[in-house]
C-alpha atoms as a PDB file:
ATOM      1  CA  UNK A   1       0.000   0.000   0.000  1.00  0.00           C
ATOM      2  CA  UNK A   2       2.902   2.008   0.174  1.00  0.00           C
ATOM      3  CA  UNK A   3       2.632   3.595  -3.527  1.00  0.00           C
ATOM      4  CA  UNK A   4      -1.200   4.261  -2.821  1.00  0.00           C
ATOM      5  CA  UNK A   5      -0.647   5.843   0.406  1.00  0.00           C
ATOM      6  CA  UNK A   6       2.875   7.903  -1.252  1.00  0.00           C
ATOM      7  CA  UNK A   7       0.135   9.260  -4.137  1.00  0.00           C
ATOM      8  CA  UNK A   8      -2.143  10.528  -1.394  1.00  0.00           C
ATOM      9  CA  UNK A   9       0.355  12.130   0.417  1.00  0.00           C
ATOM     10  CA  UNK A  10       1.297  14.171  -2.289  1.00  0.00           C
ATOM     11  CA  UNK A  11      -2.614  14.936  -2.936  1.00  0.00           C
ATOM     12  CA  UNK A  12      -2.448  16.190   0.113  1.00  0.00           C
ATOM     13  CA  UNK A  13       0.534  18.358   0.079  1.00  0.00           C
ATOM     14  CA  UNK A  14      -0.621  20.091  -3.662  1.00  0.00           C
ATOM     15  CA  UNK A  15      -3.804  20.370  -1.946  1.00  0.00           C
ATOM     16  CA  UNK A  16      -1.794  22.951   1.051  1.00  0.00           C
ATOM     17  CA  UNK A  17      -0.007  24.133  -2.069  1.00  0.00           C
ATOM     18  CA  UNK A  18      -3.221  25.471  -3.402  1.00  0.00           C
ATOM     19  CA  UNK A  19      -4.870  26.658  -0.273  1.00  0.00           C
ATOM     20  CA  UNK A  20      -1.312  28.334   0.491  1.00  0.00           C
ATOM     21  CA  UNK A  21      -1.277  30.186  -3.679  1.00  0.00           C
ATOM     22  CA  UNK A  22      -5.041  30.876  -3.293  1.00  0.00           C
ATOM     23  CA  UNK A  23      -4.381  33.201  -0.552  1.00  0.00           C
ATOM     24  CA  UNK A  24      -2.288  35.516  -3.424  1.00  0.00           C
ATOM     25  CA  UNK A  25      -5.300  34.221  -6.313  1.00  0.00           C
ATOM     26  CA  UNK A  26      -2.708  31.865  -8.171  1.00  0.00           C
ATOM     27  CA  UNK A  27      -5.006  28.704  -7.151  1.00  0.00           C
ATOM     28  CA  UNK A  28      -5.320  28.248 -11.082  1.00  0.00           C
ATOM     29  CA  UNK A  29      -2.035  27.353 -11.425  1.00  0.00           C
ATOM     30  CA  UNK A  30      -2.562  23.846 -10.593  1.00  0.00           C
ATOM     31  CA  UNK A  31      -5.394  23.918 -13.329  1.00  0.00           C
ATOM     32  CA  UNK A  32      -4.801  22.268 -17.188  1.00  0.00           C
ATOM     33  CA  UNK A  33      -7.329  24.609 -19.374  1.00  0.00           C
ATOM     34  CA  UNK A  34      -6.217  25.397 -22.687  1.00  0.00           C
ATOM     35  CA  UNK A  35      -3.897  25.962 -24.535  1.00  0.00           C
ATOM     36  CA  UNK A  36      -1.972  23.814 -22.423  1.00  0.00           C
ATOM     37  CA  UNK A  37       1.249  25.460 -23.998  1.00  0.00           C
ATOM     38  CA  UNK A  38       0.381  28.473 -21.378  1.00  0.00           C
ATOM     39  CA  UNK A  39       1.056  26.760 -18.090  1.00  0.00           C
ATOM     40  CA  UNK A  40       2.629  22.643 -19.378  1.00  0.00           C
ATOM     41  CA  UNK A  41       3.172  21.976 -15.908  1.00  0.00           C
ATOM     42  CA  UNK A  42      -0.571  21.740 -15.230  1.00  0.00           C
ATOM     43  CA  UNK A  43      -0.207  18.445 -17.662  1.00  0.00           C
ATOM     44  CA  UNK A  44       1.077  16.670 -13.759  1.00  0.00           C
ATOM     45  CA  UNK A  45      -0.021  18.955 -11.101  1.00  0.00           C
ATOM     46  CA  UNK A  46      -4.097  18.713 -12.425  1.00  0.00           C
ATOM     47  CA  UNK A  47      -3.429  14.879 -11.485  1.00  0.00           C
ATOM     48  CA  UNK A  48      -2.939  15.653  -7.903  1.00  0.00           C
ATOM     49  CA  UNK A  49      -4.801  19.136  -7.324  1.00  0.00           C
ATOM     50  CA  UNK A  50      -8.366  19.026  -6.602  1.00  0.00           C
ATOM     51  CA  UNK A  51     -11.871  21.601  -6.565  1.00  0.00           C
ATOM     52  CA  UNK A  52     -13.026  20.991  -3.191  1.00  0.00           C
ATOM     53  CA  UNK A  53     -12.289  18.608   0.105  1.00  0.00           C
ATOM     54  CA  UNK A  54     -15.186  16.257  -1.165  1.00  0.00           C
ATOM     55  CA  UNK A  55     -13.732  15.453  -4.617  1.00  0.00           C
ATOM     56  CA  UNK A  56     -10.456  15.283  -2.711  1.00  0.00           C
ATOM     57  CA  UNK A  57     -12.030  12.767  -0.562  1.00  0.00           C
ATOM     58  CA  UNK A  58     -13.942  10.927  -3.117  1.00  0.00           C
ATOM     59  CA  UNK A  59     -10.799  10.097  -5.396  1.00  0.00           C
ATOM     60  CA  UNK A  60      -8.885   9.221  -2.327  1.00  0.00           C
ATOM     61  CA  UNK A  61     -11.461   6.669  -1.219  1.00  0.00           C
ATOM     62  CA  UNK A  62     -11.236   5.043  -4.781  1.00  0.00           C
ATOM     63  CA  UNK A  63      -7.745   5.419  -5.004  1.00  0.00           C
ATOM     64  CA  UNK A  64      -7.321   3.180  -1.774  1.00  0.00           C
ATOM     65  CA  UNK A  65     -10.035   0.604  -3.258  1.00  0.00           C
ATOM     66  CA  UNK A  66      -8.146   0.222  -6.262  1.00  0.00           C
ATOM     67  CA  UNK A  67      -4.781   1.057  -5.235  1.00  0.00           C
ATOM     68  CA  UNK A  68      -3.299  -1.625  -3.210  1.00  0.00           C
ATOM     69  CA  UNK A  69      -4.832  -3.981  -5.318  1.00  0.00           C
ATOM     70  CA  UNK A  70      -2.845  -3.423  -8.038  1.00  0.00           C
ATOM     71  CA  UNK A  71       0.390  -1.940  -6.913  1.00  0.00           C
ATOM     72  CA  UNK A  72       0.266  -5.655  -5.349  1.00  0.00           C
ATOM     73  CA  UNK A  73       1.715  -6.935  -8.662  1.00  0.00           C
ATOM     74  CA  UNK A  74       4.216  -4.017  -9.642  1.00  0.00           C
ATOM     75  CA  UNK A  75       6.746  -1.671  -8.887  1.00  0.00           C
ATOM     76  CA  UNK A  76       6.346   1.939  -6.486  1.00  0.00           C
ATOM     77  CA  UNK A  77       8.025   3.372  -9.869  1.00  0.00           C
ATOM     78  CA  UNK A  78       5.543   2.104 -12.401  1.00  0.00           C
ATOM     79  CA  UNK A  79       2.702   2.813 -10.040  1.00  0.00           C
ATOM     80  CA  UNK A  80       3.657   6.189  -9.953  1.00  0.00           C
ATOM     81  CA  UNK A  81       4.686   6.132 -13.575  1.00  0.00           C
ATOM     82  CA  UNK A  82       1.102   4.503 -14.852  1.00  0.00           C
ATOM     83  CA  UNK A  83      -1.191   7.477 -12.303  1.00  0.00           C
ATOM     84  CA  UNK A  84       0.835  10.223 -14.302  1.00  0.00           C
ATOM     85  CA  UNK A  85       0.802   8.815 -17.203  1.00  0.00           C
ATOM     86  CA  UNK A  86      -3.026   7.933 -17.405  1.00  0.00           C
ATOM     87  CA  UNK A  87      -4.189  10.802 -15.546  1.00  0.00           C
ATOM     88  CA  UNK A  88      -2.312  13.760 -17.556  1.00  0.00           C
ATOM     89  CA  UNK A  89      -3.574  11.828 -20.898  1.00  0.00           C
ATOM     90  CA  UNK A  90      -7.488  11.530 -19.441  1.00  0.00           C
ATOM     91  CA  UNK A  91      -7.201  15.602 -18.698  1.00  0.00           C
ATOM     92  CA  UNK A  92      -5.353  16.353 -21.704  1.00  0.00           C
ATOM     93  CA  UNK A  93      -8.090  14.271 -23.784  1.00  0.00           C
ATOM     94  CA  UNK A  94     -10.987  16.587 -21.527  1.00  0.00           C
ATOM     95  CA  UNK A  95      -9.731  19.782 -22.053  1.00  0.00           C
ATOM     96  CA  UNK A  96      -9.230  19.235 -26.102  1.00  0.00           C
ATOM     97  CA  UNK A  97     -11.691  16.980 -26.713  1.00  0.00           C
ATOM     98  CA  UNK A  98     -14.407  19.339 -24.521  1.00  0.00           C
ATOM     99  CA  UNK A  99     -13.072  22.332 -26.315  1.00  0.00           C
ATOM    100  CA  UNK A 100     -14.067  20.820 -29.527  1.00  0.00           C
ATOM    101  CA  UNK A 101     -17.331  20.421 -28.141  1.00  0.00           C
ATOM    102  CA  UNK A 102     -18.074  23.580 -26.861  1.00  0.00           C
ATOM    103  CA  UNK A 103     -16.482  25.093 -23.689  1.00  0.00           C
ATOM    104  CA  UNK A 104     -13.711  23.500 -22.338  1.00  0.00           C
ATOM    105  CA  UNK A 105     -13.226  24.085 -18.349  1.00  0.00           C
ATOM    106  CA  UNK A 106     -10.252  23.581 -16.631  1.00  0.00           C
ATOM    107  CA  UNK A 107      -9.285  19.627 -15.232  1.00  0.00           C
ATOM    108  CA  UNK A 108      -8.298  18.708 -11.799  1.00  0.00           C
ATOM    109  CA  UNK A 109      -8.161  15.557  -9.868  1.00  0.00           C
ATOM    110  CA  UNK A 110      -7.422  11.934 -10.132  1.00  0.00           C
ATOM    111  CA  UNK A 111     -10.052  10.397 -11.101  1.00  0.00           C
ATOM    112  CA  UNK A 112      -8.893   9.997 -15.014  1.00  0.00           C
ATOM    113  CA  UNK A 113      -5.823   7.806 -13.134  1.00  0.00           C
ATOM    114  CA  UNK A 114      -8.197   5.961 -10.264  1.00  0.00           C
ATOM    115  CA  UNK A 115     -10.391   4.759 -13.276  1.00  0.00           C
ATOM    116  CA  UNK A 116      -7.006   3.541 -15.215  1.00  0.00           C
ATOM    117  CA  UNK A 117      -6.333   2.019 -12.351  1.00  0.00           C
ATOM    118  CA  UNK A 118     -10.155   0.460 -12.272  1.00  0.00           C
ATOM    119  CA  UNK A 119      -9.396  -0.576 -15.480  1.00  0.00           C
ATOM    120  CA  UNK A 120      -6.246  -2.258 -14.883  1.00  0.00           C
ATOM    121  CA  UNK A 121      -7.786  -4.456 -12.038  1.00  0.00           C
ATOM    122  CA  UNK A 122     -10.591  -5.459 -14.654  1.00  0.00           C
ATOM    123  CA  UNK A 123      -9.015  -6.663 -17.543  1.00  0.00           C
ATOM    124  CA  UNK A 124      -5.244  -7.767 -15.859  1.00  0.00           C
ATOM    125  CA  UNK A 125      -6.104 -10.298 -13.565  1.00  0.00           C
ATOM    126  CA  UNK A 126      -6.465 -14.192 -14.396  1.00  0.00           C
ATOM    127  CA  UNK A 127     -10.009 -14.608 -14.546  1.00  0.00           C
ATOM    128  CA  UNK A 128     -10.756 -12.086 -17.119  1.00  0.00           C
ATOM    129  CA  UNK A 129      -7.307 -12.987 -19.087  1.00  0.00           C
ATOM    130  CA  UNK A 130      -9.097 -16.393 -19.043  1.00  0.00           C
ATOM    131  CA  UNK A 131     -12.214 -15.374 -20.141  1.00  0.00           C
ATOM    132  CA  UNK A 132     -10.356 -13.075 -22.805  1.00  0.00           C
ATOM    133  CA  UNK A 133      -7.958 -15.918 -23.973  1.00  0.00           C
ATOM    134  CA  UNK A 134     -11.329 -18.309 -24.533  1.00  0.00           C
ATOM    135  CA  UNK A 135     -13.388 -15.763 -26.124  1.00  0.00           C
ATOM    136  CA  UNK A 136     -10.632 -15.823 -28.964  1.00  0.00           C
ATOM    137  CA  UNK A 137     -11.295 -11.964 -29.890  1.00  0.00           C
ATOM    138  CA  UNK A 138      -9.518 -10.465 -32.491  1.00  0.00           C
ATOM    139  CA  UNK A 139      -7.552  -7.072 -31.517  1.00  0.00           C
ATOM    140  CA  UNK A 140     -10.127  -4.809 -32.808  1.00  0.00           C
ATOM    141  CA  UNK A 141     -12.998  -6.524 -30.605  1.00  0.00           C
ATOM    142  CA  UNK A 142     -11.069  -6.529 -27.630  1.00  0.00           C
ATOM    143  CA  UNK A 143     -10.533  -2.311 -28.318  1.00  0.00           C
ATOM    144  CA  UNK A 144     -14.447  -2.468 -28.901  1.00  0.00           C
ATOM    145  CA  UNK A 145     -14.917  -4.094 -25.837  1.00  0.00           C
ATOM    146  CA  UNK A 146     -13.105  -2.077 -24.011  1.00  0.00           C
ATOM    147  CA  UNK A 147     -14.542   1.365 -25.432  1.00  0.00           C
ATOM    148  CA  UNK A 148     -18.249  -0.017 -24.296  1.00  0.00           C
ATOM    149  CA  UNK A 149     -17.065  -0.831 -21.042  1.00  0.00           C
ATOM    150  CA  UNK A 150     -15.192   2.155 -20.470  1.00  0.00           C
ATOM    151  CA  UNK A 151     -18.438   4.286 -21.541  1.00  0.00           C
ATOM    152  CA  UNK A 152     -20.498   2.308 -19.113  1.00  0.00           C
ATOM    153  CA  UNK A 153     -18.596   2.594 -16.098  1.00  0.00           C
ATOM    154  CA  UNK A 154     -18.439   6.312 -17.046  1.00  0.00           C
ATOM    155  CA  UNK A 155     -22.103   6.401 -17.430  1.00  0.00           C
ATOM    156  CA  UNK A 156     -22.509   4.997 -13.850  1.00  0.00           C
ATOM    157  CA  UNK A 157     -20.002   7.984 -12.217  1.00  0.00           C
ATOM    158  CA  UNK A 158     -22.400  10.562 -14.790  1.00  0.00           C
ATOM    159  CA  UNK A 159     -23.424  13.798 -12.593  1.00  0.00           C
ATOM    160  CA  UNK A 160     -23.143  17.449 -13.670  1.00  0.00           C
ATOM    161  CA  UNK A 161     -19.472  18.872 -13.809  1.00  0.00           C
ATOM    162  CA  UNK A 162     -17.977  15.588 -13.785  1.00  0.00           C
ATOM    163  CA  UNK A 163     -14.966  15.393 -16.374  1.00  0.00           C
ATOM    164  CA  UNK A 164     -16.692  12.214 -18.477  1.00  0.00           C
ATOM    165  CA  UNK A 165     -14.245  12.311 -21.080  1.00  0.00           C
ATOM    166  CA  UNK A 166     -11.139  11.975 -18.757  1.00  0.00           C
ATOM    167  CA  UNK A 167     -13.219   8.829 -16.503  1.00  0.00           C
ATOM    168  CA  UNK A 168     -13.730   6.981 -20.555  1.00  0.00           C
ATOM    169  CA  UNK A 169     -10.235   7.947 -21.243  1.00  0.00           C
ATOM    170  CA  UNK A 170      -8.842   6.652 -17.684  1.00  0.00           C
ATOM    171  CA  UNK A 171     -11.288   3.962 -17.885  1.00  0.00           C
ATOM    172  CA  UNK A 172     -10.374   2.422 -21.911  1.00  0.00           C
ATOM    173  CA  UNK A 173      -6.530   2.844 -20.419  1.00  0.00           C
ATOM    174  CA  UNK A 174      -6.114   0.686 -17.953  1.00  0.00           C
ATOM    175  CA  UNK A 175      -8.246  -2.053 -19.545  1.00  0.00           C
ATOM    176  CA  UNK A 176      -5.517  -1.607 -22.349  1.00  0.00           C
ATOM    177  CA  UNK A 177      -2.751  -1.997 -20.035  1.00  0.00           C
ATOM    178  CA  UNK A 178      -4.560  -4.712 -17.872  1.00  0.00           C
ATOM    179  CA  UNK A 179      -4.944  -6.665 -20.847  1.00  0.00           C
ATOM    180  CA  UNK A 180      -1.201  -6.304 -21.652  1.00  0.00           C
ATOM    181  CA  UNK A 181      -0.369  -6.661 -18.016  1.00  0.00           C
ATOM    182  CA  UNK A 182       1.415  -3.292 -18.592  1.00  0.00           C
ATOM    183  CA  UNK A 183       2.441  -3.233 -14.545  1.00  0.00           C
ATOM    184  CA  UNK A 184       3.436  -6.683 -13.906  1.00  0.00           C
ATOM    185  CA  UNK A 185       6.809  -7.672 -12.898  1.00  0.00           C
ATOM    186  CA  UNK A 186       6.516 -11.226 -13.134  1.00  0.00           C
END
């Protein structure tokens, strides 16, 4: 649990980061909104900075469902490598994709990541490797798959100002790398 726990430690301190920089109004600075060329650093800190205490608390209580589960089968490094990774892609995907569809707010939390993670426990462990390996599904069905299940479980998160593109993108990510056993070190 040590990875999980190291993630929501730093959660916490960018959280006293922003309450300390909203003091002087530069809370936004933890904020990806485009053009992401303005502030690139927001690409990482979004991961980890978060709107309010409650959607703090909510991705932390995922994140330690999920978290220990599958940081059981890899390295602190990857771990920390594969929450980046996923969640700076499922907010950079939000903020372009949402600007093509109208407005596109700034992106903060870890939720993109948590559902990667979500993801990852899905499609990586035996049973479902099983079930995969029997089903005999050509590349392109298993990507198929994997889009429907990633809308669903955003579906089932759905609620006004809720970044749905980043949970799909999170989501479709991990059950790509679960399927690969991206994380494994055996």
């Amino acid at each position: 649990m040590r990875a999980t726990l190291e993630t929501l430690a730093i959660v916490c301190l960018v959280g006293v980061a922003q309450l300390a920089l909203g003091v002087v109004g530069l809370a936004w600075a933890f904020a990806l909104a485009p053009p992401i060329s303005v502030a690139p650093w927001t690409v990482v800190t979004s991961v980890y900075a978060h709107g309010s205490i409650e959607h703090l608390l909510g991705n932390a209580i995922a994140l330690l469902i999920v978290g220990p589960l599958v940081e059981r089968h890899t390295t602190r490094a990857r771990f920390h490598a594969f929450v980046i990774t996923t969640g700076a892609l499922a907010g950079i995907t939000q903020v372009t994709l949402g600007g093509l569809l109208g407005s596109a707010p700034a992106v903060l939390g870890l939720s993109g990541a948590v559902f990667a993670l979500g993801g990852y426990l899905l499609a990586g462990n035996v049973a479902s490797a099983t079930l995969f390996d029997r089903l005999r599904l050509s590349p392109r069905a298993q990507i198929a798959l994997f889009g429907a299940i990633a809308v669903v479980l955003t579906l089932l998160t759905a609620a006004p100002g809720v970044a749905l593109i980043a949970h799909a993108v999170g989501a479709f990510c991990g059950l790509l790398a679960g399927r690969i056993r991206l994380l494994d070190t055996r």
